[in-house]
PDB file of N, CA and C in Angstrom:
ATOM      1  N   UNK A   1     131.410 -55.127 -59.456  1.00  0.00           N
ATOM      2  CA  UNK A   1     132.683 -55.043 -58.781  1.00  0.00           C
ATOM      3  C   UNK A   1     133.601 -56.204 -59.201  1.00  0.00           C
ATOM      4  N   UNK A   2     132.977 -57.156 -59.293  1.00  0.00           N
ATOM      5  CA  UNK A   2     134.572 -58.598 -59.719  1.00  0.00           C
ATOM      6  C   UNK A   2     134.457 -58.350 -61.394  1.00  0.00           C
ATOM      7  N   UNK A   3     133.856 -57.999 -61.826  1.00  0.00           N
ATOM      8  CA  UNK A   3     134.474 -57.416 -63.492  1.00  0.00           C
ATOM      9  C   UNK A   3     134.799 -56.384 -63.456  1.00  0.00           C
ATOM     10  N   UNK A   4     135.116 -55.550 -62.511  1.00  0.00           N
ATOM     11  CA  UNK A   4     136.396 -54.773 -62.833  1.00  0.00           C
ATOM     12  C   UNK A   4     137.278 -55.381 -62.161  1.00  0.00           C
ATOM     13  N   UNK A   5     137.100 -56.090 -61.180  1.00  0.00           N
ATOM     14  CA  UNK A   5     139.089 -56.206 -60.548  1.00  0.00           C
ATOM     15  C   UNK A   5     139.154 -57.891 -61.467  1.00  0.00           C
ATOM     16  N   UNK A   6     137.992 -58.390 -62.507  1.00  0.00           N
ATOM     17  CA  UNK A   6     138.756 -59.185 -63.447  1.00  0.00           C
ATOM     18  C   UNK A   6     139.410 -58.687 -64.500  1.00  0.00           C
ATOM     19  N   UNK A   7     139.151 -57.394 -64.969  1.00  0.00           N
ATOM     20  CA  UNK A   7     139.520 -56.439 -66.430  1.00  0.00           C
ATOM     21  C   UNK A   7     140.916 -56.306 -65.563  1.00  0.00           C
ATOM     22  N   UNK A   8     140.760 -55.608 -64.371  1.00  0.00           N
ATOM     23  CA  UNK A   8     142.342 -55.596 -63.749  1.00  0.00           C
ATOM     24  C   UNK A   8     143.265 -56.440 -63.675  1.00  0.00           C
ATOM     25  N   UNK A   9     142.658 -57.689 -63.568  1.00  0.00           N
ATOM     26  CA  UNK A   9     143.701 -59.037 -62.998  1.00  0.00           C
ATOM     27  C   UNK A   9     144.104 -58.688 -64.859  1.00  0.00           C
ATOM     28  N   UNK A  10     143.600 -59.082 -65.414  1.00  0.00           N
ATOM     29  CA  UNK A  10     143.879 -59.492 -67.059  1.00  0.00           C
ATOM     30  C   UNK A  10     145.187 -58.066 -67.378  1.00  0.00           C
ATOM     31  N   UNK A  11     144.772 -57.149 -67.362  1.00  0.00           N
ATOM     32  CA  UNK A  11     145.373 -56.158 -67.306  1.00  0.00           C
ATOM     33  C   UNK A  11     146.922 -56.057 -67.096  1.00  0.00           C
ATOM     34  N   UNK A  12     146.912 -56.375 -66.151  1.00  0.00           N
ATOM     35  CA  UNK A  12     148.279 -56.685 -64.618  1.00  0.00           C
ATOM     36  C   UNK A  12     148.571 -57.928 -65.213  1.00  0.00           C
ATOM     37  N   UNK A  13     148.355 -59.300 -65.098  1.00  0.00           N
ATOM     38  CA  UNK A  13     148.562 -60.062 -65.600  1.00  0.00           C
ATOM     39  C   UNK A  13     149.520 -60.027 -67.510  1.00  0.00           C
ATOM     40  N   UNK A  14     149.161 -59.198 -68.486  1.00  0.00           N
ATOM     41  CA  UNK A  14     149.768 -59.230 -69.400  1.00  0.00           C
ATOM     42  C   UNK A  14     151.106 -58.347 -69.167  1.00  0.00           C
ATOM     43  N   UNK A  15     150.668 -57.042 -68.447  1.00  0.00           N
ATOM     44  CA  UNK A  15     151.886 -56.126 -68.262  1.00  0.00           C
ATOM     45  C   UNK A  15     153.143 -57.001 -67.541  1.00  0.00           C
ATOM     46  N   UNK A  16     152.749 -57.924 -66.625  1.00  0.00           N
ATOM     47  CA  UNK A  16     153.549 -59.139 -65.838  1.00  0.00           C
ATOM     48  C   UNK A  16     154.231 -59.499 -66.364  1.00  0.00           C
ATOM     49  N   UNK A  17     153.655 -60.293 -67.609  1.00  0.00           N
ATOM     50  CA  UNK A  17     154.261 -61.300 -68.565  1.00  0.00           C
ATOM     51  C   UNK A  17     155.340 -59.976 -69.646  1.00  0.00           C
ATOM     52  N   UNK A  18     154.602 -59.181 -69.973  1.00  0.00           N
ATOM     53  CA  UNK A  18     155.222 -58.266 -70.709  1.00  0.00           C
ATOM     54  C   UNK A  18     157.081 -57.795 -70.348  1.00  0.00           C
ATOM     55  N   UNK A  19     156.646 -57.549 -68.610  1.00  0.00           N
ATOM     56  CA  UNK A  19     158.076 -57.163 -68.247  1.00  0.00           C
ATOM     57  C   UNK A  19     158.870 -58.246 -67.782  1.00  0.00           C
ATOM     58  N   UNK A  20     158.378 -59.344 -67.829  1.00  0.00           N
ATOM     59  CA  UNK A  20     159.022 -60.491 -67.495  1.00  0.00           C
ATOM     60  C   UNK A  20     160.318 -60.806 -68.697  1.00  0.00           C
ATOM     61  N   UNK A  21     159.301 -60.819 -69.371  1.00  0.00           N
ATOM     62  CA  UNK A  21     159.675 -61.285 -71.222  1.00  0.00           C
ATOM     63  C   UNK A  21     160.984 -60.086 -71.342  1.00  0.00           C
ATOM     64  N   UNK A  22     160.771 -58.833 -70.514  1.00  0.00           N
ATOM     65  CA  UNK A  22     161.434 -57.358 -71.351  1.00  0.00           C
ATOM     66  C   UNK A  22     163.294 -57.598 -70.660  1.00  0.00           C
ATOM     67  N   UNK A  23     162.800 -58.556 -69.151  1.00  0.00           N
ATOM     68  CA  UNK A  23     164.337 -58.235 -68.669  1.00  0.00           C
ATOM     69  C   UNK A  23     165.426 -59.451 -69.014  1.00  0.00           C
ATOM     70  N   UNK A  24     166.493 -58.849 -69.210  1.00  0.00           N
ATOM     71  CA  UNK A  24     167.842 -59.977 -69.359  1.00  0.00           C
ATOM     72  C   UNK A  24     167.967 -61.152 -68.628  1.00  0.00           C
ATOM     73  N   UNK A  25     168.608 -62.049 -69.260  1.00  0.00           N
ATOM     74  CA  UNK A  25     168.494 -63.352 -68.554  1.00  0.00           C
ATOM     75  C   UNK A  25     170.282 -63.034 -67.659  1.00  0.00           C
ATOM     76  N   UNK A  26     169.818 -63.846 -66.212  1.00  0.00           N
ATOM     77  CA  UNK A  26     171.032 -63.785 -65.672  1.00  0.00           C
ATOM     78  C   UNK A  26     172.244 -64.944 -65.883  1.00  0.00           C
ATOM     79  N   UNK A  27     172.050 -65.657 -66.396  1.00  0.00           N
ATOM     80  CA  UNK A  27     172.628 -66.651 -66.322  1.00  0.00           C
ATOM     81  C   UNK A  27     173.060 -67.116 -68.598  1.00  0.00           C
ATOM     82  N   UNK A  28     174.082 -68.095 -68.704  1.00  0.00           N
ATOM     83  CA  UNK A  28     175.172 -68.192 -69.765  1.00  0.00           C
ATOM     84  C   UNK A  28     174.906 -69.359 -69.781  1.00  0.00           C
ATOM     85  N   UNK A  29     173.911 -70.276 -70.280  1.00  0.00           N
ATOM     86  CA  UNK A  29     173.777 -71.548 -70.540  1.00  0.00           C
ATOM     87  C   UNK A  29     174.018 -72.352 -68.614  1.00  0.00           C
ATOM     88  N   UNK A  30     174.833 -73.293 -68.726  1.00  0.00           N
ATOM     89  CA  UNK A  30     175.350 -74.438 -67.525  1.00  0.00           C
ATOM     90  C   UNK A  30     176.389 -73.357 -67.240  1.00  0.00           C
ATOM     91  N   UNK A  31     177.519 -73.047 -67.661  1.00  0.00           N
ATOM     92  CA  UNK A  31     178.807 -72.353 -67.274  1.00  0.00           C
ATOM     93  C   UNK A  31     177.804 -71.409 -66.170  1.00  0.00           C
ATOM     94  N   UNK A  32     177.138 -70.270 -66.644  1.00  0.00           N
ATOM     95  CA  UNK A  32     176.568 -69.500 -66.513  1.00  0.00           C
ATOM     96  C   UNK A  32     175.660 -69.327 -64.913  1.00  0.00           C
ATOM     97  N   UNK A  33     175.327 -71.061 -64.670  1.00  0.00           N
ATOM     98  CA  UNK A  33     174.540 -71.502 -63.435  1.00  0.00           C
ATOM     99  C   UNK A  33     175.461 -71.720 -62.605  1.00  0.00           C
ATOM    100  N   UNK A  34     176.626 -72.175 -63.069  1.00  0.00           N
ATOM    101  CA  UNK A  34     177.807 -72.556 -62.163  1.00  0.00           C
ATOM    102  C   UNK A  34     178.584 -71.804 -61.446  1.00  0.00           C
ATOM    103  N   UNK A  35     178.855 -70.888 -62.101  1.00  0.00           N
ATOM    104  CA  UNK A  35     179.548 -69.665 -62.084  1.00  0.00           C
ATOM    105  C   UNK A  35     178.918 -68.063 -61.678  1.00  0.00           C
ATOM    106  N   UNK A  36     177.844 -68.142 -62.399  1.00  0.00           N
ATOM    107  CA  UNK A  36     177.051 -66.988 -62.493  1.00  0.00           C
ATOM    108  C   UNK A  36     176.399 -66.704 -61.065  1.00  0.00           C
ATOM    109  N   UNK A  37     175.819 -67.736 -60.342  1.00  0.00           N
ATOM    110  CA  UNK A  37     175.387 -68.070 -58.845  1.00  0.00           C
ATOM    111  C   UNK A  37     176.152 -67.287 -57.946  1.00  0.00           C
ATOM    112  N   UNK A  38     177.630 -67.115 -57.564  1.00  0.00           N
ATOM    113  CA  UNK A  38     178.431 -66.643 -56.719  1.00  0.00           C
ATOM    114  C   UNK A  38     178.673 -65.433 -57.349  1.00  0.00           C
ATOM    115  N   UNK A  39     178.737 -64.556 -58.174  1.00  0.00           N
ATOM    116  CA  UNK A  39     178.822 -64.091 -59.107  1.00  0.00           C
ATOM    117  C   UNK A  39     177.696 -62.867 -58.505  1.00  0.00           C
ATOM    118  N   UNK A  40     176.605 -63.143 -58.867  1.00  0.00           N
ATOM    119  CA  UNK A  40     175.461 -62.363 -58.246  1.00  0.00           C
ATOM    120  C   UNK A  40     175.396 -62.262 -56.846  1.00  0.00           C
ATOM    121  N   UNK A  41     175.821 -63.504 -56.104  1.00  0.00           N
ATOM    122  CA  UNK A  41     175.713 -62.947 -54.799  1.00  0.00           C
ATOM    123  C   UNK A  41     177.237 -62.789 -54.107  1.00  0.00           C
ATOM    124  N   UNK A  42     178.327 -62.739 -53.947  1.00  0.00           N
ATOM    125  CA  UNK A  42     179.078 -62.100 -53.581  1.00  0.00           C
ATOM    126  C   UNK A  42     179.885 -60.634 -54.507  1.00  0.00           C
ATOM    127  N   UNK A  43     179.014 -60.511 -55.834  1.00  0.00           N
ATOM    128  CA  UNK A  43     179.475 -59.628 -56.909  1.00  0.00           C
ATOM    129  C   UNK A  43     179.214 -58.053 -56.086  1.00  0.00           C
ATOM    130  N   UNK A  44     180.221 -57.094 -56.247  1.00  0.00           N
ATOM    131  CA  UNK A  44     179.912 -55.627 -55.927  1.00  0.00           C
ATOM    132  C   UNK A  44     178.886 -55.305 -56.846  1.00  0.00           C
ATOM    133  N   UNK A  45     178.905 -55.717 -58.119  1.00  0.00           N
ATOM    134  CA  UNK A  45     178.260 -54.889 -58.871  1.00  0.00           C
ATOM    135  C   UNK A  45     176.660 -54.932 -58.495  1.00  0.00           C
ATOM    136  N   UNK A  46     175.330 -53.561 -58.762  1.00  0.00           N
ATOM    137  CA  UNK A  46     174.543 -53.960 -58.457  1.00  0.00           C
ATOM    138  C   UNK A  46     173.791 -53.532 -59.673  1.00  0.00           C
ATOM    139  N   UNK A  47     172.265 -53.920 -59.607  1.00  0.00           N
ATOM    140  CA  UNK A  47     171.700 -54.082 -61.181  1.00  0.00           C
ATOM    141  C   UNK A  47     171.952 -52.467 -61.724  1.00  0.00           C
ATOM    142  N   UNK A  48     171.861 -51.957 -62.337  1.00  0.00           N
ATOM    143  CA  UNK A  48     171.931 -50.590 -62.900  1.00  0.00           C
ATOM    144  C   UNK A  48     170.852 -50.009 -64.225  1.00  0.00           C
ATOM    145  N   UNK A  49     170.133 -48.638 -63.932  1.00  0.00           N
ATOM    146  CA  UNK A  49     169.571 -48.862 -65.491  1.00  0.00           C
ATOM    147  C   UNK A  49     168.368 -48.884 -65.454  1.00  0.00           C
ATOM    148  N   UNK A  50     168.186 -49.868 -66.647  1.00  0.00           N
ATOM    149  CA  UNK A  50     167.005 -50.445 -67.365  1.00  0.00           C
ATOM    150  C   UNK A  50     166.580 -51.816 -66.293  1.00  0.00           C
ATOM    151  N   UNK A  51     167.474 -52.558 -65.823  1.00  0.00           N
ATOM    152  CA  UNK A  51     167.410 -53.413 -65.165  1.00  0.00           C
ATOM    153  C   UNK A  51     167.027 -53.728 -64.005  1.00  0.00           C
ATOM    154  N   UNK A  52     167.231 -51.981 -63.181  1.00  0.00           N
ATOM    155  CA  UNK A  52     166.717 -52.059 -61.875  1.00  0.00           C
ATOM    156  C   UNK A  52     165.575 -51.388 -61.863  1.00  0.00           C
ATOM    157  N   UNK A  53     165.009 -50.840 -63.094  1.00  0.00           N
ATOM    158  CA  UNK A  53     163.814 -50.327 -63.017  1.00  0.00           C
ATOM    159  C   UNK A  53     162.706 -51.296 -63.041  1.00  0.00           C
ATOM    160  N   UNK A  54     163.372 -52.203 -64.309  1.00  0.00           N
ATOM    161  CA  UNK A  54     162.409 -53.232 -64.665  1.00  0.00           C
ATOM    162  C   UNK A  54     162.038 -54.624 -63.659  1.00  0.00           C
ATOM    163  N   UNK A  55     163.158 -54.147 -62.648  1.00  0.00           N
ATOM    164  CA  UNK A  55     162.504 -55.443 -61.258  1.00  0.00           C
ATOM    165  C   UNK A  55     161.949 -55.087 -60.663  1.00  0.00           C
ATOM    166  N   UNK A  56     161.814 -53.405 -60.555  1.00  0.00           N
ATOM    167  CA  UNK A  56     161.346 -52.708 -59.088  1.00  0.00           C
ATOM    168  C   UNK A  56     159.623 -53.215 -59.680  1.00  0.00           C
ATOM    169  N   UNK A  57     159.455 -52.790 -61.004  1.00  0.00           N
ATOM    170  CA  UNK A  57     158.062 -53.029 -61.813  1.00  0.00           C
ATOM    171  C   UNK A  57     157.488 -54.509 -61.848  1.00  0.00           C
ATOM    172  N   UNK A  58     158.261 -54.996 -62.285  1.00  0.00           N
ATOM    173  CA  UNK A  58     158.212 -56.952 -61.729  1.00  0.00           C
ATOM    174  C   UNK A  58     157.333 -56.869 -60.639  1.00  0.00           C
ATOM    175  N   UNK A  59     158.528 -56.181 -59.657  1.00  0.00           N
ATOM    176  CA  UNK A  59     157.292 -56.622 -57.758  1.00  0.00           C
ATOM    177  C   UNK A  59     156.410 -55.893 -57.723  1.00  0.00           C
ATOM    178  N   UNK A  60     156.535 -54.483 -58.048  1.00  0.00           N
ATOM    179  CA  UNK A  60     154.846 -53.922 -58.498  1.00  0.00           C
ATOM    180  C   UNK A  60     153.783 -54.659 -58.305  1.00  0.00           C
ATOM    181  N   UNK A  61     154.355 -55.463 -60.156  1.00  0.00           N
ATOM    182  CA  UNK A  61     152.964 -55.756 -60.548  1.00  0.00           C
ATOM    183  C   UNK A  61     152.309 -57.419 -60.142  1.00  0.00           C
ATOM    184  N   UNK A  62     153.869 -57.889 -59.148  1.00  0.00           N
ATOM    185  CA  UNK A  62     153.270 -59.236 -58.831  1.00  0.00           C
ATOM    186  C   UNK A  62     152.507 -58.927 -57.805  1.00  0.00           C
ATOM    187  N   UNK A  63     152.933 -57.930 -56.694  1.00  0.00           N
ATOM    188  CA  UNK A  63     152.102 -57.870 -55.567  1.00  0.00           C
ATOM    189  C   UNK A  63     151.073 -57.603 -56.186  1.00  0.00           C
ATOM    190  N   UNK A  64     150.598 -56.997 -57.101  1.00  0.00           N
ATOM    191  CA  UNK A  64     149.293 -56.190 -57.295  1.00  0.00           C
ATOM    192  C   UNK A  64     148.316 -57.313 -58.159  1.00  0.00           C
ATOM    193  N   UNK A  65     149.134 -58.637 -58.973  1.00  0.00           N
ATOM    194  CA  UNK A  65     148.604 -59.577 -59.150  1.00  0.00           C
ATOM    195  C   UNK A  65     148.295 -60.584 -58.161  1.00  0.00           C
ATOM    196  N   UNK A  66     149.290 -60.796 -56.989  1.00  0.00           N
ATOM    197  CA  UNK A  66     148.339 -61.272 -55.458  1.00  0.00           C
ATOM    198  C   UNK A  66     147.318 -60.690 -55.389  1.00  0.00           C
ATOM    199  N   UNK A  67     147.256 -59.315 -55.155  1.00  0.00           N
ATOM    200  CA  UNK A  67     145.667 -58.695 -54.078  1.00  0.00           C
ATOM    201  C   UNK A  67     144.404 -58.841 -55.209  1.00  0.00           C
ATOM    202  N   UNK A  68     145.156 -58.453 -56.358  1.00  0.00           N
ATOM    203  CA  UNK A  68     143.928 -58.669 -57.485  1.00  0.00           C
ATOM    204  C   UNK A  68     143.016 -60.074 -57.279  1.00  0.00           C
ATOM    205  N   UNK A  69     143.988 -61.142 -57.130  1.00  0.00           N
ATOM    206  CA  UNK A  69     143.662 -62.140 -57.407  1.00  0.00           C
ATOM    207  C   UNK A  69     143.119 -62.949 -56.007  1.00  0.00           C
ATOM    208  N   UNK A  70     143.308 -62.481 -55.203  1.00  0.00           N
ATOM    209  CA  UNK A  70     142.415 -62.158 -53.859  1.00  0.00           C
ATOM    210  C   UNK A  70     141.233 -61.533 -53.986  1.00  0.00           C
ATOM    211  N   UNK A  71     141.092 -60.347 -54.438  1.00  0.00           N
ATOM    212  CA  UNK A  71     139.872 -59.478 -54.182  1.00  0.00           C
ATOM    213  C   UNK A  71     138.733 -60.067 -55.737  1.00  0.00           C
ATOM    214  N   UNK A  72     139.540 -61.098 -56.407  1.00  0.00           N
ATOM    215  CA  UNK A  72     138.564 -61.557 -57.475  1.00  0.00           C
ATOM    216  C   UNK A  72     137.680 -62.862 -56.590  1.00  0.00           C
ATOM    217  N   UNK A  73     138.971 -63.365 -55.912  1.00  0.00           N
ATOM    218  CA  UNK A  73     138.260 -64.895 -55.194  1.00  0.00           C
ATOM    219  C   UNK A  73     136.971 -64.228 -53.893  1.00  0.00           C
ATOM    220  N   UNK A  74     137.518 -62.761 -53.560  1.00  0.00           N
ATOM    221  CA  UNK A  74     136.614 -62.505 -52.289  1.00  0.00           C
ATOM    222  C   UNK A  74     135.173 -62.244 -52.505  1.00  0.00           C
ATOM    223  N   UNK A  75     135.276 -61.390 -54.504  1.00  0.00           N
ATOM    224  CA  UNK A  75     133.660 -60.850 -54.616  1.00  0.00           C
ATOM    225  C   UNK A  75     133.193 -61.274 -55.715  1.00  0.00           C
ATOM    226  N   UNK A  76     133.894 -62.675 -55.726  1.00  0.00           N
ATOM    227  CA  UNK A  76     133.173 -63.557 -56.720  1.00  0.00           C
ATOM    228  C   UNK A  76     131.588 -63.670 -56.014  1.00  0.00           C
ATOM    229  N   UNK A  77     130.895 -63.812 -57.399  1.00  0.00           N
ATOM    230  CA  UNK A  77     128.898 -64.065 -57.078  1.00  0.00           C
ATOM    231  C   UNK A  77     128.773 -65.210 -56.363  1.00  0.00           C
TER     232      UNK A  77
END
């Protein structure tokens, strides 16, 4: 049982990094932090796309890298 939910953590863990790596950066250098900040949160616009798919998948796979990484510490030998 903890070598499979370790094949899983590893699993989940690269796809993580994978879609991490896949989405746009929000921010334009310093201008970008300065500006970009109010920008996102009083902006109408909301993510659209490729973009809102790829966050919904983000929290997916972080929650699923919490419980993994729980249920590795619980049935460790």
């Amino acid at each position: 049982m903890h070598t499979f939910f370790v094949v899983l953590l590893v699993i989940v863990s690269i796809a993580l990094i994978a879609v991490v790596l896949l989405q746009s950066g929000k921010s334009a250098g310093l201008s970008g932090a300065i500006s970009g900040g109010a920008e996102s949160l009083f902006g109408k616009q909301k993510a659209r796309g490729i973009d809102l798919i790829l966050h919904r998948i983000t929290v997916v796979l972080s929650v699923l890298f919490f419980l993994l990484a729980l249920a590795v510490t619980y049935f460790k030998i």
